[in-house]
Protein backbone atom coordinates (compact mmCIF):
# COMPACT_ATOMS: atom_id res chain seq x y z
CA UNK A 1 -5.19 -3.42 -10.91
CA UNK A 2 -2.74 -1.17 -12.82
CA UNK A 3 0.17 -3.12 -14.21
CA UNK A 4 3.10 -2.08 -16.69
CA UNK A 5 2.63 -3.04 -20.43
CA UNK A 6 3.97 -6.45 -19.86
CA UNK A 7 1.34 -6.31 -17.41
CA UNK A 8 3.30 -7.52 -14.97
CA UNK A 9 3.27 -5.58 -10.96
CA UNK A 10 6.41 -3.70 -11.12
CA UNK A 11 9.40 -5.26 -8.73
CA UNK A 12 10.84 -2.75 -6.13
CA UNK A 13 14.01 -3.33 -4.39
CA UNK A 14 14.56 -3.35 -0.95
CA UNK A 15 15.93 0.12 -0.86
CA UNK A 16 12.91 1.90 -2.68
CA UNK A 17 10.26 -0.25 -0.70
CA UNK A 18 12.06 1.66 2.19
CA UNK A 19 12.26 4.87 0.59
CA UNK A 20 8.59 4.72 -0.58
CA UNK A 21 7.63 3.78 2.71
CA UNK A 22 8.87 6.72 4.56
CA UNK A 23 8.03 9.09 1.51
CA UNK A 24 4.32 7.51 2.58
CA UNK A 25 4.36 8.88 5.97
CA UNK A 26 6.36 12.27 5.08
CA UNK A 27 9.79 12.52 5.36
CA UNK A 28 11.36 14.81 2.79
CA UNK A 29 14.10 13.76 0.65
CA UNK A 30 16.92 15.13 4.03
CA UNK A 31 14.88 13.62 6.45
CA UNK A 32 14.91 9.88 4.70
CA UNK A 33 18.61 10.39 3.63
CA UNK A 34 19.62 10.68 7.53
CA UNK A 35 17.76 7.66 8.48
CA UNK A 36 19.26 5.71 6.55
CA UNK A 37 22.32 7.00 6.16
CA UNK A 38 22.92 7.82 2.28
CA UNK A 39 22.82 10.98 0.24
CA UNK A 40 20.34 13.17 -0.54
CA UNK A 41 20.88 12.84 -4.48
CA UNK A 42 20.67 8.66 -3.99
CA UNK A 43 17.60 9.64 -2.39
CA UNK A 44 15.83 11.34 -5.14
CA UNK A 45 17.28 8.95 -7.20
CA UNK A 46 15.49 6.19 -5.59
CA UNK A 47 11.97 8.07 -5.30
CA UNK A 48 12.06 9.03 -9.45
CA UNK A 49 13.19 5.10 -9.96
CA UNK A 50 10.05 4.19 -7.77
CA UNK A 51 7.83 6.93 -9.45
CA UNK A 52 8.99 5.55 -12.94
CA UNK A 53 8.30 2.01 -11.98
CA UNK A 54 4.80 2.67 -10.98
CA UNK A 55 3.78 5.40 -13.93
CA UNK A 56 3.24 7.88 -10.93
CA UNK A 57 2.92 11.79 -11.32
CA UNK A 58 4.32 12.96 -8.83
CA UNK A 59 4.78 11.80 -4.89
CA UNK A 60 1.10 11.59 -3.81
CA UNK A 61 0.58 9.72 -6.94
CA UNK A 62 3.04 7.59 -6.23
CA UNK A 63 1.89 6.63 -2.86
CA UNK A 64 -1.83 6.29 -4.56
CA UNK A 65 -0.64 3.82 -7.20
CA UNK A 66 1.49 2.15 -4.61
CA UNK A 67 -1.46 0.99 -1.93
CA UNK A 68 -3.74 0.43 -5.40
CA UNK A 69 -1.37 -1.97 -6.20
CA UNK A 70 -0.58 -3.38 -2.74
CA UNK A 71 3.34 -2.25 -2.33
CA UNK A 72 1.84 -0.26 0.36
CA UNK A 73 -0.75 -0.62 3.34
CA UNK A 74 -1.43 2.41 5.28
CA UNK A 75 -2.89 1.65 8.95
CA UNK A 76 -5.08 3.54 10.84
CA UNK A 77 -3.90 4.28 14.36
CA UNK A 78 -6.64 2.58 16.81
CA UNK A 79 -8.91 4.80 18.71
CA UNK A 80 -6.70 4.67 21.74
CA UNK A 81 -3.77 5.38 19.71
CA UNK A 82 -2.28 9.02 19.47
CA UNK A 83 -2.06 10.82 16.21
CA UNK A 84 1.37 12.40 15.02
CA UNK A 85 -0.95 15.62 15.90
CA UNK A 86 -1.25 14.97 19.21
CA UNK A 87 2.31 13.61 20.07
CA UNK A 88 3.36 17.86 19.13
């Protein structure tokens, strides 16, 4: 598991748990700042706070290194279950 150099799992707040978490299933920086009603800036903000905390390159990094370290599950829709494809 990939921790920090105090090796210790890096803390997220409840804010960028919810950012990362919609950054996960791909909301852009506008999209995420209307949900949840707060700027755009704060937004980015939030995602280079998250990316900092988890020694992440960029976004897809940053989701990587969050599921390896278990800040974030990703589910698979069941077989019965429609895909964001097929909802278009």
């Amino acid at each position: 598991m990939h921790r920090n150099a105090l090796n210790v799992e890096p803390h997220l707040t409840f804010r960028e748990h919810q950012i990362l978490e919609l950054v996960a299933v791909g909301c852009s920086a506008k999209q995420i700042a209307l949900e949840i009603n707060i700027a755009p800036r704060t937004v980015e903000r939030h995602i280079e706070n998250v990316r900092l905390k988890l020694n992440a390159r960029n976004r897809a990094h940053l989701i990587t290194q969050a599921m390896h370290l278990g800040l974030l599950v990703i589910e698979t829709p069941s077989p019965d279950e429609p895909t964001l494809f097929e909802l278009e």
